[in-house]
N, C-alpha and C. Protein backbone atom coordinates (compact mmCIF):
# COMPACT_ATOMS: atom_id res chain seq x y z
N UNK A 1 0.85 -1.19 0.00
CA UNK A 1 0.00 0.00 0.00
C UNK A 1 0.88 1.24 0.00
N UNK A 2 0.07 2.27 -0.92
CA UNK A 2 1.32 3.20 -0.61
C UNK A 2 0.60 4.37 0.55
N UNK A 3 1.50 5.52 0.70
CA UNK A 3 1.34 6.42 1.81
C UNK A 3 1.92 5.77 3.46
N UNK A 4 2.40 4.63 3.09
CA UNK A 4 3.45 3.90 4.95
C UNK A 4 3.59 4.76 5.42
N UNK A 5 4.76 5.45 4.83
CA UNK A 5 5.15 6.56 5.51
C UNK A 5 4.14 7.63 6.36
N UNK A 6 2.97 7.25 6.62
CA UNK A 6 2.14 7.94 6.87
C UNK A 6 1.39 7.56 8.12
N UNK A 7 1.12 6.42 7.65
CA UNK A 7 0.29 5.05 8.19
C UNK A 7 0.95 3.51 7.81
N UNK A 8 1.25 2.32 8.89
CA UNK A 8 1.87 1.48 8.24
C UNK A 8 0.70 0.68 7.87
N UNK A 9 1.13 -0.16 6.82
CA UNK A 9 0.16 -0.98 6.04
C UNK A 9 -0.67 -1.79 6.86
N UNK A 10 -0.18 -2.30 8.25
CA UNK A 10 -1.71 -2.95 9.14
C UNK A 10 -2.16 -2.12 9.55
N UNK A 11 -1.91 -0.95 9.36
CA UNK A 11 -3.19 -0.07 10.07
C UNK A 11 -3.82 0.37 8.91
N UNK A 12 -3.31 0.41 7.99
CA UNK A 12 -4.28 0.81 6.88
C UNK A 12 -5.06 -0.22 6.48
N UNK A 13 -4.78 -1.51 6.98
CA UNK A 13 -5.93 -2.93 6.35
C UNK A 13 -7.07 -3.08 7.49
N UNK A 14 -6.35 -2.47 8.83
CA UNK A 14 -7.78 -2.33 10.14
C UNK A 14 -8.20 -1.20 10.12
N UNK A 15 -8.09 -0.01 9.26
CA UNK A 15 -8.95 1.09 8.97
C UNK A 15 -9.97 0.49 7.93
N UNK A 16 -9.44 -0.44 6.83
CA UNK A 16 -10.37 -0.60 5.39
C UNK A 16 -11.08 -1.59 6.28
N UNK A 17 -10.85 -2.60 7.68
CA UNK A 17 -11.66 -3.65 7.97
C UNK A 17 -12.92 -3.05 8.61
N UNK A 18 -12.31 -1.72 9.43
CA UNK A 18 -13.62 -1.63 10.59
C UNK A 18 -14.23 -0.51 9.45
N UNK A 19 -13.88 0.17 8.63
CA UNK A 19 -14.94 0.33 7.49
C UNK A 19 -16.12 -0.35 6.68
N UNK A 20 -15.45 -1.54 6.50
CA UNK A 20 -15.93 -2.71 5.77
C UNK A 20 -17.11 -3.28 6.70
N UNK A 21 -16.96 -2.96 7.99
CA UNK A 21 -17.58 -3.61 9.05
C UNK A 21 -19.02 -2.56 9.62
N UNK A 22 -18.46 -1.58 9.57
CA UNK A 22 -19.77 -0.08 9.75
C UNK A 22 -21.18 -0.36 8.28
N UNK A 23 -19.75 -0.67 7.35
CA UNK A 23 -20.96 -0.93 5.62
C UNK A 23 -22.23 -2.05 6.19
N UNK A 24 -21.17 -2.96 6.66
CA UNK A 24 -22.43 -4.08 6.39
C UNK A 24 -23.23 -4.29 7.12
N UNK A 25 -22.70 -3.33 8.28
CA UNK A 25 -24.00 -3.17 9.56
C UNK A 25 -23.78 -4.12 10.88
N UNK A 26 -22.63 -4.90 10.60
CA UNK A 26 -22.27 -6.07 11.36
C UNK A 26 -21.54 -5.20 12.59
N UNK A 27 -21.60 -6.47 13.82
CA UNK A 27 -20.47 -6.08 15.11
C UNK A 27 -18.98 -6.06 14.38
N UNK A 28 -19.12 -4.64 15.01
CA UNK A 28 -17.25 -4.08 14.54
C UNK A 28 -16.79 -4.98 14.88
N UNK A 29 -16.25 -4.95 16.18
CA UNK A 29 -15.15 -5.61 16.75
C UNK A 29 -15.25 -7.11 16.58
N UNK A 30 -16.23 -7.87 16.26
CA UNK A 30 -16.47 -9.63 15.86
C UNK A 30 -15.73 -9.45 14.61
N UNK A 31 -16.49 -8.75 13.77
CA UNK A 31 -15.98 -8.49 12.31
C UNK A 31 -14.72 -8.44 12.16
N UNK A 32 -13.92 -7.39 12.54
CA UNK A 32 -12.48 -7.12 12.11
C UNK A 32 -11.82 -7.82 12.99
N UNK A 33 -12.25 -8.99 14.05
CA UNK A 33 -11.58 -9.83 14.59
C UNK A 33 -11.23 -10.88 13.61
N UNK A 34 -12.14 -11.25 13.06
CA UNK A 34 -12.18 -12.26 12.51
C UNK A 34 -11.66 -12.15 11.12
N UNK A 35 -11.38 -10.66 10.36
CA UNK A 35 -11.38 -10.71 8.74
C UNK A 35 -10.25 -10.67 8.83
N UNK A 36 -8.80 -10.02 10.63
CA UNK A 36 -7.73 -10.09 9.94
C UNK A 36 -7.06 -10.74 11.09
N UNK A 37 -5.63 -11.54 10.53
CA UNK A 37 -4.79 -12.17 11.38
C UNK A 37 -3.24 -11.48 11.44
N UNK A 38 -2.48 -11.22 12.93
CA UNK A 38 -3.91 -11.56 14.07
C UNK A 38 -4.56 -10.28 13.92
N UNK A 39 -5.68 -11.36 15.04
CA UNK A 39 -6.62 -10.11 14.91
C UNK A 39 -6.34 -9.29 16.11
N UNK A 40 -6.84 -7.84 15.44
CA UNK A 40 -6.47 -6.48 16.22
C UNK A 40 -7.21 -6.44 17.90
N UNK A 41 -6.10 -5.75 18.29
CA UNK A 41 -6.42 -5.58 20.05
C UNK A 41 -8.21 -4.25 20.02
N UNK A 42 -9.45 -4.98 20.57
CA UNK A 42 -10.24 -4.07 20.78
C UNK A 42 -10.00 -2.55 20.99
N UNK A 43 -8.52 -2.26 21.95
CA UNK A 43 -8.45 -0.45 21.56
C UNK A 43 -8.39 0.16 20.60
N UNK A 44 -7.47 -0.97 19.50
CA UNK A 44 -6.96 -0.21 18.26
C UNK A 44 -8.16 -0.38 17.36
N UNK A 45 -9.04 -0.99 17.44
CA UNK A 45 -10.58 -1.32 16.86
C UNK A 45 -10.90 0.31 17.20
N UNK A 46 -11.42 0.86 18.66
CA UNK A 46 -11.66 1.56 19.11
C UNK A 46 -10.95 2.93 18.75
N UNK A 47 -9.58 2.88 18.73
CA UNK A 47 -9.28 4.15 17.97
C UNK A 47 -9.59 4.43 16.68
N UNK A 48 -9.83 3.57 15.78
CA UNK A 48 -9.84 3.58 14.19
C UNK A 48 -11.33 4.24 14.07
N UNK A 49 -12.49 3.65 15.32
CA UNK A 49 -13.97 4.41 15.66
C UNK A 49 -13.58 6.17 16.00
N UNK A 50 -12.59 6.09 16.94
CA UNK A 50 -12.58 7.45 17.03
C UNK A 50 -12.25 8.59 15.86
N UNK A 51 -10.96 7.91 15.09
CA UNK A 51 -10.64 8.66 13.60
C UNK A 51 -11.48 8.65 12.92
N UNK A 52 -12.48 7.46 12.80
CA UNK A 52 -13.70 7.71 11.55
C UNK A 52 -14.75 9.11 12.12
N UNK A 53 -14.43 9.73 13.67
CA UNK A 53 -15.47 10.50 14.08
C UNK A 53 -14.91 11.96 13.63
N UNK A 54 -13.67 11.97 13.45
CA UNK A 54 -13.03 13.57 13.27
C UNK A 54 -13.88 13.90 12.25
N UNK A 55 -13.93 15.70 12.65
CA UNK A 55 -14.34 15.91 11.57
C UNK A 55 -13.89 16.19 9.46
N UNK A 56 -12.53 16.28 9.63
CA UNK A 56 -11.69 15.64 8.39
C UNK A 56 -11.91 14.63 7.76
N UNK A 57 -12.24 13.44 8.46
CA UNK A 57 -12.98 12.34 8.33
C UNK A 57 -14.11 12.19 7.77
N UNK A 58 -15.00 12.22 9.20
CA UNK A 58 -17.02 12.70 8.88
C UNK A 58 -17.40 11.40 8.08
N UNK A 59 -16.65 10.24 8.59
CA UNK A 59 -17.28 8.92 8.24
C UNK A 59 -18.91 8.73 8.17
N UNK A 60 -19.42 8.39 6.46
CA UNK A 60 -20.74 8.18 6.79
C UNK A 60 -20.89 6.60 5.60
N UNK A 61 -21.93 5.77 6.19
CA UNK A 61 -21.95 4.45 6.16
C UNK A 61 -22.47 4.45 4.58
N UNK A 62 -21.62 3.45 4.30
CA UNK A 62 -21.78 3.34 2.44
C UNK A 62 -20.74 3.79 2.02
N UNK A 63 -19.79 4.22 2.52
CA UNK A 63 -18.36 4.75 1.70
C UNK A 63 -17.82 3.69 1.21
N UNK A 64 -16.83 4.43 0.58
CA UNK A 64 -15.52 3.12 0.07
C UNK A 64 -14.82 3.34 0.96
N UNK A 65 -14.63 2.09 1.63
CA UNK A 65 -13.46 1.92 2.71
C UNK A 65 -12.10 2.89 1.95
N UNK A 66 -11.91 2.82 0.54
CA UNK A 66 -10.31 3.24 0.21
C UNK A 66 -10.93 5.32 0.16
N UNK A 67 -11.83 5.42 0.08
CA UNK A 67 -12.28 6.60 0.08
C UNK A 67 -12.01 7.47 1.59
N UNK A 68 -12.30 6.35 2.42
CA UNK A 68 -12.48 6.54 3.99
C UNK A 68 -10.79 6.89 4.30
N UNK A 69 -10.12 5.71 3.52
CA UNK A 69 -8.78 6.14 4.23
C UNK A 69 -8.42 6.79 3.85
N UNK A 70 -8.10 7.46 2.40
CA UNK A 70 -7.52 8.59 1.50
C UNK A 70 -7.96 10.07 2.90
N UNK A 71 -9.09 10.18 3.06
CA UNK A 71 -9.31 10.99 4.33
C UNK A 71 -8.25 11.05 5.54
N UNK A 72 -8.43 9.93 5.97
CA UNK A 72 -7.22 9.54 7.25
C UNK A 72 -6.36 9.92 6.61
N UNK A 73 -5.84 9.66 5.65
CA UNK A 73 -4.24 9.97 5.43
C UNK A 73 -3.83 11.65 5.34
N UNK A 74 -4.89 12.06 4.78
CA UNK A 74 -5.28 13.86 4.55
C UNK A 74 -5.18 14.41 5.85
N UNK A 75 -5.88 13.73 7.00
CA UNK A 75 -5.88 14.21 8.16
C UNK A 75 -4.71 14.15 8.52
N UNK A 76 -3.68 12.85 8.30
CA UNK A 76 -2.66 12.76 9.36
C UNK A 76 -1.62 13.87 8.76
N UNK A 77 -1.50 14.17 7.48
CA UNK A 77 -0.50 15.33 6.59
C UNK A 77 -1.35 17.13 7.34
N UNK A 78 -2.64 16.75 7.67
CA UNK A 78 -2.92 18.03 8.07
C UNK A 78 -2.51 18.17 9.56
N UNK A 79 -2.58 17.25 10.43
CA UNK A 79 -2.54 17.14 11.89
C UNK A 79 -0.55 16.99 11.99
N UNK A 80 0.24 16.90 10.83
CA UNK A 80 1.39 16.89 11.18
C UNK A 80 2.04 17.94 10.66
N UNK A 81 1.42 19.29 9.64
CA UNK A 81 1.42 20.27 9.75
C UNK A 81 0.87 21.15 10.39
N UNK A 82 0.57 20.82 11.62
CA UNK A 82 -0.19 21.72 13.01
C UNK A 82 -1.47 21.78 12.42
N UNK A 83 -2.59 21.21 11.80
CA UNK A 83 -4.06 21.85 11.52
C UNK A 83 -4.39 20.99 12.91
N UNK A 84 -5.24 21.30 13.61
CA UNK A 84 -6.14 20.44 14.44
C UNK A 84 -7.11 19.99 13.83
N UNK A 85 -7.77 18.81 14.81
CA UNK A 85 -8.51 17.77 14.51
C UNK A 85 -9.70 17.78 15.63
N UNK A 86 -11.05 18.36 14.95
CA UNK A 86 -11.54 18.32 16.23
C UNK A 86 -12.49 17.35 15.65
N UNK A 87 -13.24 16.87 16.82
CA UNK A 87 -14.39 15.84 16.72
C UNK A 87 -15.73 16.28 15.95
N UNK A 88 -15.99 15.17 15.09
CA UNK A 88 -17.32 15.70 14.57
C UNK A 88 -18.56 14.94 14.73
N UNK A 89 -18.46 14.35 15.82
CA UNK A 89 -19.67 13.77 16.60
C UNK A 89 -19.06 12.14 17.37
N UNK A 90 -19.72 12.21 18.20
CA UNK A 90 -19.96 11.40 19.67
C UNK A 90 -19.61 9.83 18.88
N UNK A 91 -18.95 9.08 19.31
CA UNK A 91 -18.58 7.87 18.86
C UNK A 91 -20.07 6.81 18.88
N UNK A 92 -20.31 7.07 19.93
CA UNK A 92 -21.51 6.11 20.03
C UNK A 92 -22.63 6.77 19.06
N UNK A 93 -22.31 7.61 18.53
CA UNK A 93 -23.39 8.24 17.41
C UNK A 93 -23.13 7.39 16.08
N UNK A 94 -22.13 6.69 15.83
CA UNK A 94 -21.47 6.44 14.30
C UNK A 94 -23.02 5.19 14.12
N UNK A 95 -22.99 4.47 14.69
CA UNK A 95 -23.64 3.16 14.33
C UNK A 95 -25.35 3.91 14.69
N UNK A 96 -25.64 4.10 15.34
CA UNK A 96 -26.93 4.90 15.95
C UNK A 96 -27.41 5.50 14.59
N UNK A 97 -26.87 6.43 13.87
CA UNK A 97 -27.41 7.03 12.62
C UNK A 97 -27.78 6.27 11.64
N UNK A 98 -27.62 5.47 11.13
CA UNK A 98 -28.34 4.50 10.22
C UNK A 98 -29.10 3.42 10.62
């Protein structure tokens, strides 16, 4: 994958999983337990929920997972040239809206 330098490539395959996992409506954390080996520690499940909430982000269900990350990666080039990152809604809101 390219952009490593940014993000390393398992975090960019448990960003496209717990994407993949919001689409189909399924339990995150069962889901991306199971789609990758090994499978990811529940926090890092949990942070990848929190990045889909920034508002740079503004994760909404039906994306293309590679759409979703091209975002993340935008954020992390903006957040490492000093832009801040503020939240654009309540984590427990992501699944609740659809």
């Amino acid at each position: 994958m390219e952009d490593e330098h940014l993000m390393l490539a398992d975090q960019q395959r448990l960003v496209l999983a717990v994407v993949d996992a919001l689409n189909r409506g399924t339990d995150v954390h069962t889901a991306v337990r199971a789609a990758l080996t090994p499978p990811p520690a529940a926090v890092d499940v949990d942070a990848v929920l929190e990045i889909l909430a920034l508002a740079p982000v503004a994760f909404t269900r039906g994306e293309r997972p590679a759409a979703v990350l091209a975002r993340i990666l935008t954020a992390i080039e903006i957040h490492s040239e000093g832009g801040e990152l503020a939240p654009h809604q309540a984590i427990g809101e992501l699944d609740d809206r659809y």
